[in-house]
Protein backbone atom coordinates (compact mmCIF):
# COMPACT_ATOMS: atom_id res chain seq x y z
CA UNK A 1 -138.31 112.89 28.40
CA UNK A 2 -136.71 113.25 25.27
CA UNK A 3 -133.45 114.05 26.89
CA UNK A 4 -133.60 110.54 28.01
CA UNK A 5 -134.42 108.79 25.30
CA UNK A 6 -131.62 110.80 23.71
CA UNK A 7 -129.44 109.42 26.52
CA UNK A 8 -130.57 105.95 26.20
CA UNK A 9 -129.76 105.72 22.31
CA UNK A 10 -125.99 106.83 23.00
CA UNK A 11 -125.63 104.34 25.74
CA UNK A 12 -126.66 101.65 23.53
CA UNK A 13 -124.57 102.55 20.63
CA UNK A 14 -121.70 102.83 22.98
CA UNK A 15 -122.42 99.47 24.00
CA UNK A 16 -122.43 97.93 20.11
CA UNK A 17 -119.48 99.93 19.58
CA UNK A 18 -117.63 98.29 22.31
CA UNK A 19 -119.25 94.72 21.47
CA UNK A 20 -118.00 95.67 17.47
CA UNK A 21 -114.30 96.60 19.56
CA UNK A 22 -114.49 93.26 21.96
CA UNK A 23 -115.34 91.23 18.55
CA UNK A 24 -112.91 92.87 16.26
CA UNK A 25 -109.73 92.34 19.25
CA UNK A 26 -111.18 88.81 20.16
CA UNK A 27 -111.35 87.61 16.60
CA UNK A 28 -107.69 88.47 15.58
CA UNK A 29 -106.07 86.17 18.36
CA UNK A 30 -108.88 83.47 16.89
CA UNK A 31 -107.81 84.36 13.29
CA UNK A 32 -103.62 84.14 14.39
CA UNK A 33 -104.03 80.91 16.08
CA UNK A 34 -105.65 79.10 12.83
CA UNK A 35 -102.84 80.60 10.90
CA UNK A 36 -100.33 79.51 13.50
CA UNK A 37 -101.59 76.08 13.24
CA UNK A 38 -101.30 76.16 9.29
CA UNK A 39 -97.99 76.88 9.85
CA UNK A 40 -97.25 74.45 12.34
CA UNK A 41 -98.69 71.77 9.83
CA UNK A 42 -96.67 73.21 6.77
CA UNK A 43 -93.27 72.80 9.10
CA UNK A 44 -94.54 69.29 9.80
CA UNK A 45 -95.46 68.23 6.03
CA UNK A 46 -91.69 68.98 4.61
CA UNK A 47 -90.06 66.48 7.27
CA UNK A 48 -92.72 64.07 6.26
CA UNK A 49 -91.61 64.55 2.93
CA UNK A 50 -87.85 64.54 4.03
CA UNK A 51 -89.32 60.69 4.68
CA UNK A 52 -90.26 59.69 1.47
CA UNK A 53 -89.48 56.01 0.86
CA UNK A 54 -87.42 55.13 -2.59
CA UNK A 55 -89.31 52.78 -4.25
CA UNK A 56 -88.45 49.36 -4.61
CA UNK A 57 -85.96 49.28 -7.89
CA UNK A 58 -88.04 47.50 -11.19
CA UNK A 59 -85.29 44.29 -10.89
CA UNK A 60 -83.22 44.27 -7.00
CA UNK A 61 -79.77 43.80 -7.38
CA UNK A 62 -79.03 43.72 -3.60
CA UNK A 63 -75.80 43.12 -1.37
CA UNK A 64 -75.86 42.00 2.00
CA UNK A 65 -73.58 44.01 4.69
CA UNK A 66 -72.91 43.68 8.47
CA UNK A 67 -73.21 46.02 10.96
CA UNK A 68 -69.48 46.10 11.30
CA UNK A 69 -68.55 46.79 7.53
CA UNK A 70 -70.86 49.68 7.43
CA UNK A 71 -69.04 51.43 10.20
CA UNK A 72 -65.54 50.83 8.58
CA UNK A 73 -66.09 54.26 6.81
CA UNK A 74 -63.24 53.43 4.05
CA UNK A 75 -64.24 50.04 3.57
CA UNK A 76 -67.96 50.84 3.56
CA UNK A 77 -67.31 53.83 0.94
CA UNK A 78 -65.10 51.65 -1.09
CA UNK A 79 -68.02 48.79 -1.32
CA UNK A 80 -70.67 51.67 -2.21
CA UNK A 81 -68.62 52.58 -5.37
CA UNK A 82 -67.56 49.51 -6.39
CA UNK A 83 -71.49 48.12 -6.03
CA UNK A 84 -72.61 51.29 -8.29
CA UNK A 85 -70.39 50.56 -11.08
CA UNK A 86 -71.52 46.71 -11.33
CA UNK A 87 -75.49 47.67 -11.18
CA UNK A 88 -76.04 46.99 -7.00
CA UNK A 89 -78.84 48.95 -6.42
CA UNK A 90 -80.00 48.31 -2.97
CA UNK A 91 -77.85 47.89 0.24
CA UNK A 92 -79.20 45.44 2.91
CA UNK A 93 -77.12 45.88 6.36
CA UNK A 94 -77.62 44.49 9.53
CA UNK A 95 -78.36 46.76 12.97
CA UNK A 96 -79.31 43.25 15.12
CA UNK A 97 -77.34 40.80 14.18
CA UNK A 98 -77.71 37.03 15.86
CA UNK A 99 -75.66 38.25 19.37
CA UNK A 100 -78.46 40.52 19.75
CA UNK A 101 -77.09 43.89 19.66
CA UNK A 102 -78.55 47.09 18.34
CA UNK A 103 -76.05 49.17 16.87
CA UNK A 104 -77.72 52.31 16.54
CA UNK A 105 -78.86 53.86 19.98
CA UNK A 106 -82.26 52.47 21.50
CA UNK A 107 -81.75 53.28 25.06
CA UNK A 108 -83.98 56.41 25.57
CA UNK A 109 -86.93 54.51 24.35
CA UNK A 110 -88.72 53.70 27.03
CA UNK A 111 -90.84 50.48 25.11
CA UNK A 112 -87.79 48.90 24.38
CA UNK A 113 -86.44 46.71 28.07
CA UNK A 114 -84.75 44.16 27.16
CA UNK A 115 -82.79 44.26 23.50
CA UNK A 116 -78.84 45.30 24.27
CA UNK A 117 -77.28 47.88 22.31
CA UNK A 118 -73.56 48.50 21.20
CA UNK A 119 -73.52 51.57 19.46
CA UNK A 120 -71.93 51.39 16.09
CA UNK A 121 -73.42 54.14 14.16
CA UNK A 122 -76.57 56.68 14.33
CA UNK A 123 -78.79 55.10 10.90
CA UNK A 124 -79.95 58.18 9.70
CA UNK A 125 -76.20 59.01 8.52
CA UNK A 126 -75.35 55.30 7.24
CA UNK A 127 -79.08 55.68 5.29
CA UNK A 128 -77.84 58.95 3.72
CA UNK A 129 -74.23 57.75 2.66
CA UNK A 130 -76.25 54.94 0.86
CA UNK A 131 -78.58 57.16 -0.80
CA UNK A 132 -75.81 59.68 -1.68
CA UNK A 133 -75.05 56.89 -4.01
CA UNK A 134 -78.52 56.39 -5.43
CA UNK A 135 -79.29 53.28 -3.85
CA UNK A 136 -82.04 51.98 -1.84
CA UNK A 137 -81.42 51.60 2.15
CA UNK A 138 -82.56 47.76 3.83
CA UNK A 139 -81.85 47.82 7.76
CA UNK A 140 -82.14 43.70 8.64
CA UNK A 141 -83.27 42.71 12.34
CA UNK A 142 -82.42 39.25 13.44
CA UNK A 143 -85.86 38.28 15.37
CA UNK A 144 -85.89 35.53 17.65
CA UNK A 145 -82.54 34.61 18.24
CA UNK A 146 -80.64 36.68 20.50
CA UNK A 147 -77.54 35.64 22.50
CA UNK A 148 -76.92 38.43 25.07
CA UNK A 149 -80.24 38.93 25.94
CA UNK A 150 -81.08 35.06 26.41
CA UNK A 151 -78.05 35.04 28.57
CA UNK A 152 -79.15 37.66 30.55
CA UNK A 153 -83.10 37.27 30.99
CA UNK A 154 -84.10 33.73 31.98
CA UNK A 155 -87.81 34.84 32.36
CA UNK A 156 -87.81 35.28 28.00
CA UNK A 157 -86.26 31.44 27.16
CA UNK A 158 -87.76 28.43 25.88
CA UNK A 159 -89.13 26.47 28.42
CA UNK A 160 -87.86 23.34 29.36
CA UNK A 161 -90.97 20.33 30.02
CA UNK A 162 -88.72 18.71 32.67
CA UNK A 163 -88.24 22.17 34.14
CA UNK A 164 -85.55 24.76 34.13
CA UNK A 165 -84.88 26.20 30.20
CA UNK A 166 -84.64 24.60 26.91
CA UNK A 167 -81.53 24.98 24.71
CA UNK A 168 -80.83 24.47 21.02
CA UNK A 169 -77.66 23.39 22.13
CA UNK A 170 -76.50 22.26 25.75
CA UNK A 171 -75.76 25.13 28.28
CA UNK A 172 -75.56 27.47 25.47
CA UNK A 173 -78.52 30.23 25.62
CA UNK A 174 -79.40 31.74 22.45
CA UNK A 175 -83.25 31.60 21.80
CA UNK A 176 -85.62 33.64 22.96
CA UNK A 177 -89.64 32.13 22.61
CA UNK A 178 -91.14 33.47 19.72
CA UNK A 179 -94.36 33.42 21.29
CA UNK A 180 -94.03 35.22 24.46
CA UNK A 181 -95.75 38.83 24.62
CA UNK A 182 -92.44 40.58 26.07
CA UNK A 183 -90.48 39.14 23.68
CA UNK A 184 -92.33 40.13 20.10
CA UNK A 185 -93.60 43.98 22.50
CA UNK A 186 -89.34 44.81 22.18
CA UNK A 187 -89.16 43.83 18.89
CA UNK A 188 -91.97 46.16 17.77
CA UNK A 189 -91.18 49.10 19.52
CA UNK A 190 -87.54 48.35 17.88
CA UNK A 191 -89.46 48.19 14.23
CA UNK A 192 -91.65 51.48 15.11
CA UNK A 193 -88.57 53.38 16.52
CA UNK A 194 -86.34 52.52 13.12
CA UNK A 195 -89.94 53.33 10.92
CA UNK A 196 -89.74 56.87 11.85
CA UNK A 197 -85.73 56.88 10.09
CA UNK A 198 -84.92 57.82 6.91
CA UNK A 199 -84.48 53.78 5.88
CA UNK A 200 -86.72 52.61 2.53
CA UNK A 201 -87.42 48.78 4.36
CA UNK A 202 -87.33 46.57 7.11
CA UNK A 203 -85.88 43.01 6.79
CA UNK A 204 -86.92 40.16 9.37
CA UNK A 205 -84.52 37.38 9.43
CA UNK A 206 -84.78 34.60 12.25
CA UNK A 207 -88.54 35.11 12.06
CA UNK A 208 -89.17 31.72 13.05
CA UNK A 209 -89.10 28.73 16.13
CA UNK A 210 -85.85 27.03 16.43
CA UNK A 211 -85.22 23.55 14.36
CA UNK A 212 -82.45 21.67 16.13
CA UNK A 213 -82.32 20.21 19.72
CA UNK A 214 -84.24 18.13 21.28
CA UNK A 215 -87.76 19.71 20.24
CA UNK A 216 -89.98 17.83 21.93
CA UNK A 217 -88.55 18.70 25.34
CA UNK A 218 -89.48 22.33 24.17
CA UNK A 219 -92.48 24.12 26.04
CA UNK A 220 -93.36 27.27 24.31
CA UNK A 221 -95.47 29.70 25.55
CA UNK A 222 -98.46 29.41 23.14
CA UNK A 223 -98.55 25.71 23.87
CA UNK A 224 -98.59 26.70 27.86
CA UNK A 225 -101.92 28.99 26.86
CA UNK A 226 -103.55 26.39 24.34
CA UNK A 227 -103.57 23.70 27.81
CA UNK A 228 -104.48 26.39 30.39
CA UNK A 229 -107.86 27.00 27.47
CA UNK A 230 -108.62 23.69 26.94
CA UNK A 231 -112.06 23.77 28.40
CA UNK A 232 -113.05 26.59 26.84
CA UNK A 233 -115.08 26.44 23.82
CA UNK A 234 -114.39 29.97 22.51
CA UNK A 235 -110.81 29.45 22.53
CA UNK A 236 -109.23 29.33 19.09
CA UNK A 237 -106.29 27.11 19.39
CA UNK A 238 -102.99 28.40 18.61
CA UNK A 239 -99.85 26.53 16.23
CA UNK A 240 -96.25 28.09 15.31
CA UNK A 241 -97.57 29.52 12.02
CA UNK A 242 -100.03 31.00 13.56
CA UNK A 243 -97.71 32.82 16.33
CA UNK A 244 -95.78 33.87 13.55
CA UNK A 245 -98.10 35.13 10.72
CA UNK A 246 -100.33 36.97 14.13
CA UNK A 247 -96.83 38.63 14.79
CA UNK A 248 -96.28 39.88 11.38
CA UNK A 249 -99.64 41.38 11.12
CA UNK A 250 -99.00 43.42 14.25
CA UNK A 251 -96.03 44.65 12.39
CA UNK A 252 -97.28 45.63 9.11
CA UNK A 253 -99.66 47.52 10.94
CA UNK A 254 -96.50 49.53 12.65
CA UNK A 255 -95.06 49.80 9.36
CA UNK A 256 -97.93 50.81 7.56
CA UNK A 257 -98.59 53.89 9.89
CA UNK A 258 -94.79 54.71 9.73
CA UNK A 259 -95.09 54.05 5.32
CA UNK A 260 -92.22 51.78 5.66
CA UNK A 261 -92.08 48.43 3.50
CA UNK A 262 -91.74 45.54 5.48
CA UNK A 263 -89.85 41.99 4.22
CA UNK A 264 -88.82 39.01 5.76
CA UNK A 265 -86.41 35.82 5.04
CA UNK A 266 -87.58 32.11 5.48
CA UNK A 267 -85.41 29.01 5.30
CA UNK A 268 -84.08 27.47 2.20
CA UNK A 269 -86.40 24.63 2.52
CA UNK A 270 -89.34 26.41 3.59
CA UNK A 271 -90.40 27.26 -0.14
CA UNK A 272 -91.30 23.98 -0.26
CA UNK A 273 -93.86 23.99 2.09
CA UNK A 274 -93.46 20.14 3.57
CA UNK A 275 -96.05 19.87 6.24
CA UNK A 276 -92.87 18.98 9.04
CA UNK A 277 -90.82 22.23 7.98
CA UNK A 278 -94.16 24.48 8.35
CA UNK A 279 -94.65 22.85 11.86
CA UNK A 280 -91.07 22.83 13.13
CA UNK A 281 -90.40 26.72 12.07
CA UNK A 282 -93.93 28.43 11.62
CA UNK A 283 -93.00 29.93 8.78
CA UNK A 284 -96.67 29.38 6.30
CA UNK A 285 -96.09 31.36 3.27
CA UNK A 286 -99.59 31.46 2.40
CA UNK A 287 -99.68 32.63 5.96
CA UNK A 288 -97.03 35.40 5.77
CA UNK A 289 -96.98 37.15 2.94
CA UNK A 290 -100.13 39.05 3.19
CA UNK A 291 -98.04 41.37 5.59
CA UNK A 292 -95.20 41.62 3.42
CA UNK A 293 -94.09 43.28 0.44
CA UNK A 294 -91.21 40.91 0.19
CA UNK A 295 -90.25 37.31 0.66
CA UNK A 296 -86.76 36.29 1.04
CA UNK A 297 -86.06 32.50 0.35
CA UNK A 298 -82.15 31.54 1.36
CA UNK A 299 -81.77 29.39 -1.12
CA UNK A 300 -78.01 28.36 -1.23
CA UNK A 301 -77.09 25.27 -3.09
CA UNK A 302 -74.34 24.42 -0.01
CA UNK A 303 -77.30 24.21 2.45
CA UNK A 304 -79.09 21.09 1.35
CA UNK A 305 -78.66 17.58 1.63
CA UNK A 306 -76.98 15.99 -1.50
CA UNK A 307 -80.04 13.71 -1.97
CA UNK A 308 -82.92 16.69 -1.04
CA UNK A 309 -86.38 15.46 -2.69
CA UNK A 310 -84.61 12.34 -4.06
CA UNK A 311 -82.37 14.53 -6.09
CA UNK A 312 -79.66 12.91 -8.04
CA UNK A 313 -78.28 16.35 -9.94
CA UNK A 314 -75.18 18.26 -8.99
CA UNK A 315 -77.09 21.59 -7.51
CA UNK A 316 -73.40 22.08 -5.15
CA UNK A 317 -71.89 23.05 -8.51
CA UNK A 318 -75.25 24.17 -10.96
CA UNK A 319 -77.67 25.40 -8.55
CA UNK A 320 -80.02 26.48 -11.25
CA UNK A 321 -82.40 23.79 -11.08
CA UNK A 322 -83.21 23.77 -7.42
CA UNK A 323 -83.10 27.54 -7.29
CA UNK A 324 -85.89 27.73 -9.70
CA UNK A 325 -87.50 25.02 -8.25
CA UNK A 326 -87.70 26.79 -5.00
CA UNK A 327 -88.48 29.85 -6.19
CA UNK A 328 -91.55 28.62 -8.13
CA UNK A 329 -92.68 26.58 -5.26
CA UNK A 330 -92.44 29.84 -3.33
CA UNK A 331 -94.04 32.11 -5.23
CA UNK A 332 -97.38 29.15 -5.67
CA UNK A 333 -97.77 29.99 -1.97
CA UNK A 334 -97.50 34.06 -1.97
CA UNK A 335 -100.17 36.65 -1.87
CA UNK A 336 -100.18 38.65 -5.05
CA UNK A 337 -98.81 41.59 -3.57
CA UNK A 338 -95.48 40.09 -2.28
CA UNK A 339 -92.26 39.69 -4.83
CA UNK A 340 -90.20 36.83 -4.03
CA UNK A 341 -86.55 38.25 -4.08
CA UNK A 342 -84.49 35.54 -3.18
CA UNK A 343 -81.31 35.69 -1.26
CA UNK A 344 -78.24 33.87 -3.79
CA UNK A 345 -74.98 32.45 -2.26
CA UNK A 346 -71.89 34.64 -2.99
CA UNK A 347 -69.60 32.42 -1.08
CA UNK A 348 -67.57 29.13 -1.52
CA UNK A 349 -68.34 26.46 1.28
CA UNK A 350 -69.07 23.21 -0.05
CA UNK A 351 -69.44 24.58 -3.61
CA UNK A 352 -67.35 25.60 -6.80
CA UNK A 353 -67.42 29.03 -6.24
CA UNK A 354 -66.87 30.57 -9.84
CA UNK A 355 -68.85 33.30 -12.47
CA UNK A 356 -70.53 30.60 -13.70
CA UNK A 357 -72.25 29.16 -10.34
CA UNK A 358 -73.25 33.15 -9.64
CA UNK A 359 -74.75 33.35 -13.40
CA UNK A 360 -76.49 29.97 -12.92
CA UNK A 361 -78.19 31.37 -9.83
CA UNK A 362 -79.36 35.08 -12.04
CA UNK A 363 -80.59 32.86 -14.60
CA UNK A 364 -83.01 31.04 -12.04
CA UNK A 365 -84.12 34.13 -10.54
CA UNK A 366 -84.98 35.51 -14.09
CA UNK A 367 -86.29 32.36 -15.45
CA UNK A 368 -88.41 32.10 -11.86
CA UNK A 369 -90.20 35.40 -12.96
CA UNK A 370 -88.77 36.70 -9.70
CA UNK A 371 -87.64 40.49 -9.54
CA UNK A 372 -84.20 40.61 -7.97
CA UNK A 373 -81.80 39.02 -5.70
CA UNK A 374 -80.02 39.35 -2.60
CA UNK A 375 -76.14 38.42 -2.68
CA UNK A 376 -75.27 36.84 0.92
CA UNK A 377 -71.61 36.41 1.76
CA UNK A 378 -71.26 36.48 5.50
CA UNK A 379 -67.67 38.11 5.64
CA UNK A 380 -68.85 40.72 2.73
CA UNK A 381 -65.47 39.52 0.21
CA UNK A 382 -67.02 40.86 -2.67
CA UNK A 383 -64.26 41.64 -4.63
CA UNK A 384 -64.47 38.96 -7.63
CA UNK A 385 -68.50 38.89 -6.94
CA UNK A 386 -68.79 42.23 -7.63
CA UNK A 387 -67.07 42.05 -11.15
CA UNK A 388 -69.29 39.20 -12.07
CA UNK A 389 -72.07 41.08 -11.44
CA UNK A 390 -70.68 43.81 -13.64
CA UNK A 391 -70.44 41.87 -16.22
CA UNK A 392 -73.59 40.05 -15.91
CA UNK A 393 -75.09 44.19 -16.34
CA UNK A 394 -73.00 44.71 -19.64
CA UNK A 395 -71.96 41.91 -21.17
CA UNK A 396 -71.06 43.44 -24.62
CA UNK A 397 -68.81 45.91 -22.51
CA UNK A 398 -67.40 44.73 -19.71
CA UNK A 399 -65.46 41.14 -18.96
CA UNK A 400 -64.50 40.19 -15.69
CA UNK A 401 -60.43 39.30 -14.68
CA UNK A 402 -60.15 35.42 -14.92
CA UNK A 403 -58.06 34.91 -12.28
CA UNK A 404 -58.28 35.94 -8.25
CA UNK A 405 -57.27 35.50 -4.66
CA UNK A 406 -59.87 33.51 -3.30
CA UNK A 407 -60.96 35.80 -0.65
CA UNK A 408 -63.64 33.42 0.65
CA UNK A 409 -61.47 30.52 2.47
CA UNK A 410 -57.74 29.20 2.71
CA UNK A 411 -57.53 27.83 -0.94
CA UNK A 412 -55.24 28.48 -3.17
CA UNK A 413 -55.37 31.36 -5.87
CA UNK A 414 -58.22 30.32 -7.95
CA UNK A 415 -58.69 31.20 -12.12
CA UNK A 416 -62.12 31.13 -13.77
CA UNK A 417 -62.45 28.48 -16.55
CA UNK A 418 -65.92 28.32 -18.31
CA UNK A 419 -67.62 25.01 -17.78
CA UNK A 420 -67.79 22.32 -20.43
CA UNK A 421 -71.72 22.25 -19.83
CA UNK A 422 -72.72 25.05 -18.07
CA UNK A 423 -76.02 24.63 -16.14
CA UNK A 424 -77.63 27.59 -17.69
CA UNK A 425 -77.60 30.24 -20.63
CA UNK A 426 -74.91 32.77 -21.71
CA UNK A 427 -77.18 35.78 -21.76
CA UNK A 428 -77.93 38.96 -23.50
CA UNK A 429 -78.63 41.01 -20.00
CA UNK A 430 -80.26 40.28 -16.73
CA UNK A 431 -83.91 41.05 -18.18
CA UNK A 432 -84.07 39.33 -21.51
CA UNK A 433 -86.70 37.56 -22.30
CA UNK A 434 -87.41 33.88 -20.23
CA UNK A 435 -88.30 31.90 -23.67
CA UNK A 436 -86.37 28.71 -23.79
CA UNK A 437 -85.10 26.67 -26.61
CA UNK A 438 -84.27 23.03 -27.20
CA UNK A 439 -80.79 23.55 -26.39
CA UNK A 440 -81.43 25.57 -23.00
CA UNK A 441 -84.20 22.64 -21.70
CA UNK A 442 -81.31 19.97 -22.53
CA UNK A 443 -79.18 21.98 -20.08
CA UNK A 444 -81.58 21.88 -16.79
């Protein structure tokens, strides 16, 4: 009897020993795959990092550059200097431009059907030769109109009310509708796919519903749903501003989950805010810029009518006033959390192109309380621009050549003579302080 019990106890502490054993090997794995996944997460964390945005620079002093220019490697490295030495601090280019083409590779991702590419460049290297220079890396999309794919995809155009397709322009396909599902689904999955680059923001330009043609021959798609609803009671009817500020807030949330700042341009006249312009492009600041940490008004002098608003000033050759103006009326209508960075005109058509037209348009942005500027010139000739810009940074330093080919159009060799009244202030730098005097209000 004892012998059994004696047998019984070893059997059982055989069989905790072996449990302990079982535990002990079975725990390890356990233990190695926690670790493993620590691990996993640490490797994951440092290319998270490697995507840190650079913040948006205290006053933007931007340049606008196309697709083309940035893959000219001399000419693009050349422009990257030069911009550094006058103060540029932020470099805007373009990867969709108006014919529609991508020019960085989108044709693996399977959520993008429609958009055309013509490979240029791969982003992440043109984002890291503009941050090799300490500057601040814009990629701009062109939204809504797109040439190549309009010409080849009926089923995304404008309708047309007497049937077939609505043009801008006769026989000449180059809008897509803003408001169709498949055409704003591409468009996302192209703003996810570039969120997860190395760029610091996305710009929207063309963010809008066409304004010339025949409009009222136009049948959009939103307009198609708001009549197929009309009995029911539950349905909130839709208008272009609201197709546009719905779009935007699908974005931001994109952007937002890839941490990537999201902007957008609106038309010159826009920052006015008639009742007509809101209707005609959908473009409701009030609207918009709760998804965006930017707002872009194009605001060049050349662009309006000589008698805008009943205007009787010379704004073609001091574009001060209505700069400011618009920029005001602009920022009345933003959400507090969007700057109003306007985009200034760095080119010559229909103006007098000189230091003093550029300086007019600084002195609005600074006297507008806005915090930068974008400088547009559609061929990127920057070469006098650039100096100007140098010497607006360091005035007590620096003085820009008077005299230069006019790289902008056909004219003659052009030299810089200072105005007899200039339409706004010499200055001390591009910050200094926005209090006026007698003489400066008898200048506006």
């Amino acid at each position: 009897m004892k012998k059994k019990f004696v047998i019984i106890i070893v059997i059982a502490f055989a069989i905790i020993l072996i449990g302990y054993v079982f535990f002990a090997m079975t725990k390890k794995p356990k233990e190695s795959i926690i670790n493993k996944a620590i691990k996993e997460e640490q490797t994951i964390i440092p290319e998270k990092i490697g995507l840190t945005r650079r913040p948006t620079p205290d006053f933007v002093q931007a340049l606008y550059l196309t697709a083309y220019t940035v893959s000219n490697t001399n000419k693009f490295e050349t422009i990257l200097q030069r911009a550094k030495s006058s103060g540029i601090n932020t470099i805007v280019f373009d990867i969709k431009e108006m014919e529609g083409y991508v020019s960085h590779p989108i044709k693996d991702n399977p959520n993008i059907k429609y958009l055309n590419q013509n490979i240029l460049w791969n982003i992440d290297d043109i984002v890291k030769r503009i941050h090799s220079h300490d500057m601040v890396a814009v990629v701009r999309i062109v939204q809504f109109f797109n040439i190549s794919s309009a010409k080849m995809h009926q089923n995304l155009l404008i309708e047309h009310k007497g049937g077939g397709y609505w043009h801008e322009k006769p026989a000449r396909p180059t809008w897509l509708d803003p408001s169709l599902p498949a055409v704003q689904s591409d468009l996302i999955a192209l703003i996810d796919m570039l969120g997860k680059t190395n760029v610091d923001e996305i710009q929207l330009d063309y963010v809008r519903f066409p304004t010339e043609g025949n409009l009222a021959n136009a049948s959009f798609y939103f307009e198609r749903e708001n009549a197929k609803h009309m009995q029911d009671s539950t349905y909130i009817k839709k208008e272009k501003r609201h197709v546009i500020s719905n779009y935007l807030q699908d974005l931001d949330k994109v952007c937002k989950e890839n941490n990537v700042r999201l902007t957008a341009d609106i038309f010159a006249i826009v920052a006015w805010q008639h009742n007509i312009d809101i209707k005609n492009t959908g473009q409701d600041i009030a609207m918009m810029t709760p998804y965006l940490s930017q707002l872009h008004p194009m605001i060049y002098s050349s662009h309006f009518a000589s008698n805008f608003n009943y205007r009787s000033d010379d704004f073609y050759n001091k574009p001060y006033s209505i700069v400011k103006e618009g920029l005001l009326l602009a920022k009345e209508k933003t959400a507090p959390n969007c700057l109003v960075i306007p985009y200034l005109q760095a080119f010559s058509w229909k103006v007098n192109y000189t230091k003093q037209y550029l300086f007019d348009q600084f002195r609005a942005t600074v006297d507008s309380d806005c915090k930068g500027y974008i400088l547009w010139n559609a061929g990127n000739n920057y070469n006098r621009t650039l100096d100007w810009v140098r010497e607006w940074n360091n005035p007590n330093t620096y003085t820009a050549p008077t005299e230069y080919k006019d790289t902008d159009s056909n004219k003659k060799p052009i030299k810089e003579t200072a105005p007899q009244k200039p339409d706004s202030l010499k200055h001390k730098s591009k910050l200094d302080s926005l209090k006026h005097t007698d003489e400066d209000q008898s200048q506006q």
